[in-house]
Protein backbone atom coordinates (compact mmCIF):
# COMPACT_ATOMS: atom_id res chain seq x y z
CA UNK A 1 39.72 26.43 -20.62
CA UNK A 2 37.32 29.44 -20.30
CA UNK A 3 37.17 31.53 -17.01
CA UNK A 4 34.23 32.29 -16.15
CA UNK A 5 33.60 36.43 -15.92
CA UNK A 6 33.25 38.57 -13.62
CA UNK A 7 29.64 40.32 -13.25
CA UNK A 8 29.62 43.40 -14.97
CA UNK A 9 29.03 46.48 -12.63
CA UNK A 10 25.62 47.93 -12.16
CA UNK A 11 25.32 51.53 -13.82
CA UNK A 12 25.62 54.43 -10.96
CA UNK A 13 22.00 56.08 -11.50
CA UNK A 14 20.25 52.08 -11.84
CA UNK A 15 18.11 51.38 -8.88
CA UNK A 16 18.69 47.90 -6.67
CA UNK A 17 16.51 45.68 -8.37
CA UNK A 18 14.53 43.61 -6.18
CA UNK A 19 12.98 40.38 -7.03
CA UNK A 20 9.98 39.19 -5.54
CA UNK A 21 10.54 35.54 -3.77
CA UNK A 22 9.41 32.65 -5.92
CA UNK A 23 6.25 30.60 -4.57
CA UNK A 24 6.98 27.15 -4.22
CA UNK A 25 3.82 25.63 -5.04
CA UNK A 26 1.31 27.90 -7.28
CA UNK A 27 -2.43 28.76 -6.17
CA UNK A 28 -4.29 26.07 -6.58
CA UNK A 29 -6.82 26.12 -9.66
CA UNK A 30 -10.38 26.32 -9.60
CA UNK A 31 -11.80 22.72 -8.35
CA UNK A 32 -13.97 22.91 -11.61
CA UNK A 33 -11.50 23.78 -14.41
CA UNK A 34 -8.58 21.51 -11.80
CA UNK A 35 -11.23 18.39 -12.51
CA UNK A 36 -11.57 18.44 -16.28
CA UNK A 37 -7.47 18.04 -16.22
CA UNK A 38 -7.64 14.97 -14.06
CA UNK A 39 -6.96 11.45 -15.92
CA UNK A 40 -8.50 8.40 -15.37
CA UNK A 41 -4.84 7.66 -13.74
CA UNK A 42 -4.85 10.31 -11.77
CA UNK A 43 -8.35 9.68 -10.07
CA UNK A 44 -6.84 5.93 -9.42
CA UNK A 45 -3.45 7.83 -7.28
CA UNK A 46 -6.14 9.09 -5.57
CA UNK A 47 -8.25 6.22 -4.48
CA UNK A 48 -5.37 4.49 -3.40
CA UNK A 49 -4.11 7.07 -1.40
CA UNK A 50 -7.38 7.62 0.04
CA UNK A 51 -7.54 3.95 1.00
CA UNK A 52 -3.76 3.65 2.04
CA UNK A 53 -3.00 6.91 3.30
CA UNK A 54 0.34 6.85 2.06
CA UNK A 55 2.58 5.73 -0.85
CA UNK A 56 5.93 6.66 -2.50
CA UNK A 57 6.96 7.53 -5.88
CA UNK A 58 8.00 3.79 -6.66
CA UNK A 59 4.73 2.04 -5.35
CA UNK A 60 2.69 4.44 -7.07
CA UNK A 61 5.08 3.82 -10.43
CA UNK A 62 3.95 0.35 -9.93
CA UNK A 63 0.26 0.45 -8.49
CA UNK A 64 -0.75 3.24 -11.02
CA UNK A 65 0.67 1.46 -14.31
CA UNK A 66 2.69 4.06 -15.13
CA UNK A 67 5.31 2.64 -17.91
CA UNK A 68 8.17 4.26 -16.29
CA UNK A 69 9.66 5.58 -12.99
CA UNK A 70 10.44 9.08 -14.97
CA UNK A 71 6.99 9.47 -16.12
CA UNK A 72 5.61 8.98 -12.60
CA UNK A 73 7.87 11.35 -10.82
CA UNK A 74 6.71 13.64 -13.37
CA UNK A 75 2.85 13.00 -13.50
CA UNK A 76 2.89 13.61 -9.39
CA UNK A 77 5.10 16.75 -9.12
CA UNK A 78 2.07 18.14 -11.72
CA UNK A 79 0.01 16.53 -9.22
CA UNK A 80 1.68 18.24 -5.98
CA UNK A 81 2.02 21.60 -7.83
CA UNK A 82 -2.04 21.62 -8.16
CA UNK A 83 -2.44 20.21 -4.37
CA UNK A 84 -4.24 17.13 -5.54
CA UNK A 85 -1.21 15.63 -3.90
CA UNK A 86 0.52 16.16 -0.92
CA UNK A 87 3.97 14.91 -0.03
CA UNK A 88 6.88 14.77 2.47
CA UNK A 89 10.14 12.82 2.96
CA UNK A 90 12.99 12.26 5.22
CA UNK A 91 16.89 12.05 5.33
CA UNK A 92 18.71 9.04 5.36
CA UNK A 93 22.06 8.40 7.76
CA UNK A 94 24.09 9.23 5.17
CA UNK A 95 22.48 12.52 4.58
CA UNK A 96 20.89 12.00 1.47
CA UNK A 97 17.23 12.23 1.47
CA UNK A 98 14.45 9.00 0.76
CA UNK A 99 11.74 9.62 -2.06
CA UNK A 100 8.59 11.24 -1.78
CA UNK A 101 5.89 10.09 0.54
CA UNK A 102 2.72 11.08 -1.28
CA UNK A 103 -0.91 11.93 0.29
CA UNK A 104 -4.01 13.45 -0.55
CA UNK A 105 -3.37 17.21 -0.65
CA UNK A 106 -6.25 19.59 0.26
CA UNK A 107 -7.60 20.09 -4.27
CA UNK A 108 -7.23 16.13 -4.13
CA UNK A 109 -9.06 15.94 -1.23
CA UNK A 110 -11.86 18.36 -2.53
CA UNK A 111 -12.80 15.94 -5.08
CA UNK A 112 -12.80 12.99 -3.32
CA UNK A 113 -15.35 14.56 -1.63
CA UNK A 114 -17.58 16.29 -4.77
CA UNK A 115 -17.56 12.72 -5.65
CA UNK A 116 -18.79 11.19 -2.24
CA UNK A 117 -21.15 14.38 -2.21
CA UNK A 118 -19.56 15.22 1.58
CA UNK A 119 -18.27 18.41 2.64
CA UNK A 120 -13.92 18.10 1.91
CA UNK A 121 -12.13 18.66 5.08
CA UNK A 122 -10.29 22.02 6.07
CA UNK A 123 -7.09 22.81 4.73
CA UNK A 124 -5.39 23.47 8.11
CA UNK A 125 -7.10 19.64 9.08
CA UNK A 126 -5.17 17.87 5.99
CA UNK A 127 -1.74 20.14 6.86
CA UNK A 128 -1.77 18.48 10.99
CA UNK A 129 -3.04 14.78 9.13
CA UNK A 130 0.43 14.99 7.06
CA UNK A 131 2.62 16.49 9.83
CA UNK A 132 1.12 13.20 12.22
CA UNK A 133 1.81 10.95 9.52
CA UNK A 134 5.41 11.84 8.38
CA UNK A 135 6.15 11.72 12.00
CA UNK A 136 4.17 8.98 13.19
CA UNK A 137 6.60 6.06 14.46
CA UNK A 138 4.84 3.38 13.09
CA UNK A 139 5.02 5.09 9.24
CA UNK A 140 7.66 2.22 8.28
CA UNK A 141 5.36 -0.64 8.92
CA UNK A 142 2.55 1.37 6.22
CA UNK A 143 4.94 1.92 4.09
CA UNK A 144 6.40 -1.49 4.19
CA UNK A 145 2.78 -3.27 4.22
CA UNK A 146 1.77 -0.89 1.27
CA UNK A 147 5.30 -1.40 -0.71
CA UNK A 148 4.39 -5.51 -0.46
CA UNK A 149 1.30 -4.72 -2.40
CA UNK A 150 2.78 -2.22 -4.39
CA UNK A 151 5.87 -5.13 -5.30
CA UNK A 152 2.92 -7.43 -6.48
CA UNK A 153 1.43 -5.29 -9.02
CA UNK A 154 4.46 -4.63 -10.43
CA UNK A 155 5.03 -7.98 -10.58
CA UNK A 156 2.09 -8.86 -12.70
CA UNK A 157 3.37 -6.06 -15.52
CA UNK A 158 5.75 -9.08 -16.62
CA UNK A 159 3.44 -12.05 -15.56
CA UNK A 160 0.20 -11.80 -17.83
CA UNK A 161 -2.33 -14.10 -16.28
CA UNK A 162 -1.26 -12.64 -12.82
CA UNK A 163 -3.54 -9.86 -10.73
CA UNK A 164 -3.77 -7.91 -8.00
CA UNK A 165 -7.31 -8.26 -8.43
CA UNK A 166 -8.29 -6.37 -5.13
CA UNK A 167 -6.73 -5.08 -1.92
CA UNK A 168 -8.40 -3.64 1.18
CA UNK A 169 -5.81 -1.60 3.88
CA UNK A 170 -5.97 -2.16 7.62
CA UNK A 171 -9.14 -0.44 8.54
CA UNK A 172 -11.38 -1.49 5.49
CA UNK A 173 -9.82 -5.34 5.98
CA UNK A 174 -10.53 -5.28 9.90
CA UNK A 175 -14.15 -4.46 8.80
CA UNK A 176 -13.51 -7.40 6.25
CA UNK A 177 -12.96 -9.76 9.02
CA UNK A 178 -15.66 -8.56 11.32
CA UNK A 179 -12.75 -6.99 13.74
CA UNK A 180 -12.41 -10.63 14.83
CA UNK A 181 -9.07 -10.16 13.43
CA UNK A 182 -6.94 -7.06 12.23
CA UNK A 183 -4.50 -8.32 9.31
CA UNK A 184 -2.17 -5.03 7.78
CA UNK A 185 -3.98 -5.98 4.54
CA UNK A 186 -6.36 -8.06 3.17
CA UNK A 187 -5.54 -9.37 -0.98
CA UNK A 188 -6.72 -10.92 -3.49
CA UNK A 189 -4.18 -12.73 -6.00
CA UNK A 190 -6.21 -14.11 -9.07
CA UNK A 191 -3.94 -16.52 -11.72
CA UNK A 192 -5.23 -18.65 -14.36
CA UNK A 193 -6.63 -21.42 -11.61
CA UNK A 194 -7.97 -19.48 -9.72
CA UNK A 195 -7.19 -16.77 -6.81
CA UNK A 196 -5.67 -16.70 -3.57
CA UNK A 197 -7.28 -15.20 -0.72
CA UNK A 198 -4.87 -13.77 2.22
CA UNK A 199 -4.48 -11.87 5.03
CA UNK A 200 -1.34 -10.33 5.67
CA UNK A 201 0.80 -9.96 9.08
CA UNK A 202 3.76 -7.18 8.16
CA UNK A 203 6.12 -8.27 11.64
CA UNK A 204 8.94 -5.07 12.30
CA UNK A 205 10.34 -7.06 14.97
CA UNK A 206 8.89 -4.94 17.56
CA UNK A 207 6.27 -7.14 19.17
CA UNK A 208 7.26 -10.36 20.85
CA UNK A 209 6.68 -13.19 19.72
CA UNK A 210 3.92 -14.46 22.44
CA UNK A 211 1.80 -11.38 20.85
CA UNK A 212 2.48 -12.45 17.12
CA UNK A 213 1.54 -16.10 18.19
CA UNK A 214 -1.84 -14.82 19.75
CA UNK A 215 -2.96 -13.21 16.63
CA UNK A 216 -3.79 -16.78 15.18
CA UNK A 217 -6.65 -16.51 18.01
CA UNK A 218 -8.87 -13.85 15.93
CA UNK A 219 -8.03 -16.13 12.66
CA UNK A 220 -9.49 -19.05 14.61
CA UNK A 221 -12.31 -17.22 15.23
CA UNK A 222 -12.59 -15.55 11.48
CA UNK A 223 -12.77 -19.36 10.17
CA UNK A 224 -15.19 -20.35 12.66
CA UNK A 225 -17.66 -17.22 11.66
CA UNK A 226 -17.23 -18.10 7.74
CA UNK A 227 -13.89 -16.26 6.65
CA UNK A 228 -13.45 -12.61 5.32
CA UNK A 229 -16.40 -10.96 4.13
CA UNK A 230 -14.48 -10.26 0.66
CA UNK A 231 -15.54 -7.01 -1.42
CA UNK A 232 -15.60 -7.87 -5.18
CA UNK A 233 -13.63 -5.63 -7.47
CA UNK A 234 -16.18 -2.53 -9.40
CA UNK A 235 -16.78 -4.83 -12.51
CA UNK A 236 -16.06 -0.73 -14.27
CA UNK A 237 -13.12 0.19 -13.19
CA UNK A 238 -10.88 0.43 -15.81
CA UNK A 239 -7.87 0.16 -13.31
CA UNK A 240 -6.45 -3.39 -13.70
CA UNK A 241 -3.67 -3.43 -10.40
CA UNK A 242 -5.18 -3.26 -7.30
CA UNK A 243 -8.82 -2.46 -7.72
CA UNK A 244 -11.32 -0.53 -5.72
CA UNK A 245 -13.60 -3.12 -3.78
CA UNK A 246 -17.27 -2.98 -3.82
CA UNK A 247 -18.43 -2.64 -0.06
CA UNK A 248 -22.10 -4.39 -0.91
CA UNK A 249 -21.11 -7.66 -2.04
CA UNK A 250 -18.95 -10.41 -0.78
CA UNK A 251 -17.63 -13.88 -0.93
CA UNK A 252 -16.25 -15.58 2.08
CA UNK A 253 -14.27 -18.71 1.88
CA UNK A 254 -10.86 -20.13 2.71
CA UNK A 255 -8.20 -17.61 3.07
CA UNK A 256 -4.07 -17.63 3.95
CA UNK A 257 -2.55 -15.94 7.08
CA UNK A 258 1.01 -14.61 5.55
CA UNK A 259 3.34 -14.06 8.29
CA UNK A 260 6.26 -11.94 6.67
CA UNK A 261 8.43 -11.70 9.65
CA UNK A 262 11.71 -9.52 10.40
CA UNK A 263 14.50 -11.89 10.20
CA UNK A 264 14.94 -15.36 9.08
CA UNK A 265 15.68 -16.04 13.14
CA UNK A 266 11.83 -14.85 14.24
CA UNK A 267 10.55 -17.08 10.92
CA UNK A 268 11.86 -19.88 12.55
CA UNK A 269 11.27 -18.78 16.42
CA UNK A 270 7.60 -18.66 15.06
CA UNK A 271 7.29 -21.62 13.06
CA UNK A 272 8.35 -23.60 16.63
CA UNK A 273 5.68 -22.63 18.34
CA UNK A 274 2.74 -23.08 16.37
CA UNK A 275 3.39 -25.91 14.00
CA UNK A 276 1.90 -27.90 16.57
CA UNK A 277 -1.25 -26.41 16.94
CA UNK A 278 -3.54 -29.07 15.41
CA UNK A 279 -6.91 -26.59 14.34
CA UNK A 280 -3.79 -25.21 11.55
CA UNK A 281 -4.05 -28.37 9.99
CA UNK A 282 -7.92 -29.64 10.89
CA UNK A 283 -9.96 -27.26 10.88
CA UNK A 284 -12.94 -27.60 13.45
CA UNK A 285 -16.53 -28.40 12.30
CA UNK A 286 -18.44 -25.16 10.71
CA UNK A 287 -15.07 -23.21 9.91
CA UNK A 288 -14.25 -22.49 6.48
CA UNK A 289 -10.55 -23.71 5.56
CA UNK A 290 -7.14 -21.41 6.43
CA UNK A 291 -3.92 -22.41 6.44
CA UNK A 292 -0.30 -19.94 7.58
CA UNK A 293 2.30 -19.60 5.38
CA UNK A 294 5.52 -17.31 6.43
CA UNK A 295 8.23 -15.77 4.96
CA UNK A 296 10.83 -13.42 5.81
CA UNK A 297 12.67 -9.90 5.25
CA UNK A 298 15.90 -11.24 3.41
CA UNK A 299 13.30 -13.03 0.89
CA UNK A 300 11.54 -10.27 0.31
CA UNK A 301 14.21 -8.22 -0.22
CA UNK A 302 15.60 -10.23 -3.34
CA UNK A 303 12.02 -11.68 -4.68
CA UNK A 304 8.78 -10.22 -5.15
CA UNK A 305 6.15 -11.74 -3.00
CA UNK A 306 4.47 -13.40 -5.39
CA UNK A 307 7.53 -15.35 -6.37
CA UNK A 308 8.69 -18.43 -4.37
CA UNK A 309 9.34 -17.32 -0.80
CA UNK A 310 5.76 -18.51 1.07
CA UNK A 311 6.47 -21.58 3.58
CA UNK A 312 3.17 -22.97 4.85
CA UNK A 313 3.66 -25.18 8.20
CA UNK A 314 2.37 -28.09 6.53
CA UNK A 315 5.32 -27.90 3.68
CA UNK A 316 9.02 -28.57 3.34
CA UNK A 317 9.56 -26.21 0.77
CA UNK A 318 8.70 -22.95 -0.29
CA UNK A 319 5.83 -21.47 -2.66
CA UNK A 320 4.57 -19.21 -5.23
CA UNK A 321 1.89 -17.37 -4.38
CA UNK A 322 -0.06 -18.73 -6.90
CA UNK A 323 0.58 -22.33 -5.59
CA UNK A 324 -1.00 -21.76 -2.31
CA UNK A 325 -4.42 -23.92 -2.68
CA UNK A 326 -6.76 -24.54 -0.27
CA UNK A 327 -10.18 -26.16 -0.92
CA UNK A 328 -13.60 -25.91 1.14
């Protein structure tokens, strides 16, 4: 075996040699020459994180269509090291740390806003919106919500005939359902019969139950005003998983309420005390057909959520996503 050896002495008269510290992150480019580098892909990272606010390496593997985990992690370091991208992460309890949590970084957000034609926001604004986010306490409930829709597009890379065909966050689906209701998400899952419309409910276990049960209320009232005033997909956007929505047209129709609860305990708790509830199964005159299906975090955790995990109150057993019909 070799030794390694020992460092071989400075000469007497040779000055300390001092290195200057290495940046972490070079300058940023000039927003010009930075946009000509941009792909297609790359303009798609940044919708979504402009409409989600946050994703991690592995749901924008899967959202962005990159063909490998490798090439992503390399395509948004480039990303981060020209501040289109922001990111952050945290340690585990074991000590070793989660991936990166990517956002729009302050070069990212520049172009969003050339392309808007708004002013971008200041760079000091975008540092205190990242610091808020990686510490806000509800940051596992986006990140969960955004991984469901993140573990359906990856789904459809091995299911041709399968889309994400659109998918609004909280703030543009509340706007979706008139604020009558405020779903975590708001999807659109099109298969060769046709698509399924649904409005999900991402449960952490930290509300009661009473408060989960009461959200049904604002459904009531969504199907009573005509359903979700669904954005269609841009017919040019060449992005095929979870397309940007077109905020002047709509179609409103029947749509799902997907509970995914915390536990297989709180599926059931909830399942008791609204199966009863007779305008889940009837709808009343004028409203446009929904129907609740629920599912839980051990399902979840071993199939994707378009696979068969969905239990609608009406059913014995449990569903593909794609097998969730209702008619008008």
């Amino acid at each position: 075996m070799q030794h390694p050896q020992p460092d071989e002495p400075a000469a007497p008269c040779a000055p300390p040699r001092h290195r200057a510290p290495r940046p972490a992150r070079p300058a940023p480019l000039d927003a010009v020459a930075l946009w000509s580098r941009l792909t297609e892909r790359d303009r798609t990272i940044l919708r979504l994180l402009d409409a989600h606010q946050v994703l991690t390496t592995e749901h924008l593997a899967a959202l962005a269509g990159f063909p490998t985990l490798d090439r992503a992690q390399r395509r948004l370091l480039a990303l981060y090291r020209t501040h289109v991208l922001d990111r952050f992460r945290h340690p585990r309890p074991d000590g070793s740390m989660t991936s990166w949590r990517y956002a729009v970084g302050p070069a990212g957000a520049a172009i969003l806003a050339a392309m808007r034609g708004t002013e971008p926001p200041r760079p000091a604004t975008l540092r205190t919106r990242l610091l808020r986010l990686a510490a806000h306490p509800a940051l596992h409930h986006l990140l969960g919500v955004n991984g469901l829709f993140a573990d359906l597009a990856n789904y459809t890379a091995t299911h041709p005939g399968e889309t994400l065909a659109g998918w609004l966050g909280e703030r543009q689906a509340a706007r979706a359902c008139g604020n009558l209701a405020r779903p975590d998400g708001l999807g659109v899952w099109q298969h060769a019969q046709g698509r399924v419309v649904f409005l999900l409910e991402y449960d952490t276990g930290t509300e009661n139950l009473g408060q989960v049960q009461a959200k049904l209320d604002g459904y009531r009232d969504l199907a009573h005003s005509g359903g979700p005033q669904l954005p269609l997909p841009h017919t040019e956007d060449p992005a095929g998983q979870a397309a940007p929505l077109h905020p002047n047209r709509s179609m409103p129709g029947p749509f799902w309420v997907l509970f995914r609860l915390h536990s297989a305990a709180r599926e059931t708790h909830l399942r008791q005390r609204i199966h009863t509830d007779p305008t889940l199964i009837q709808p009343t005159h004028g409203s446009v057909r929904w129907a609740v299906a629920t599912t839980h975090a051990d399902l979840t955790e071993v199939h994707s959520p378009a696979g068969p995990i969905w239990l609608p109150l009406n059913a014995s057993g449990r569903q593909l996503l794609h097998a969730l019909h209702l008619h008008q």
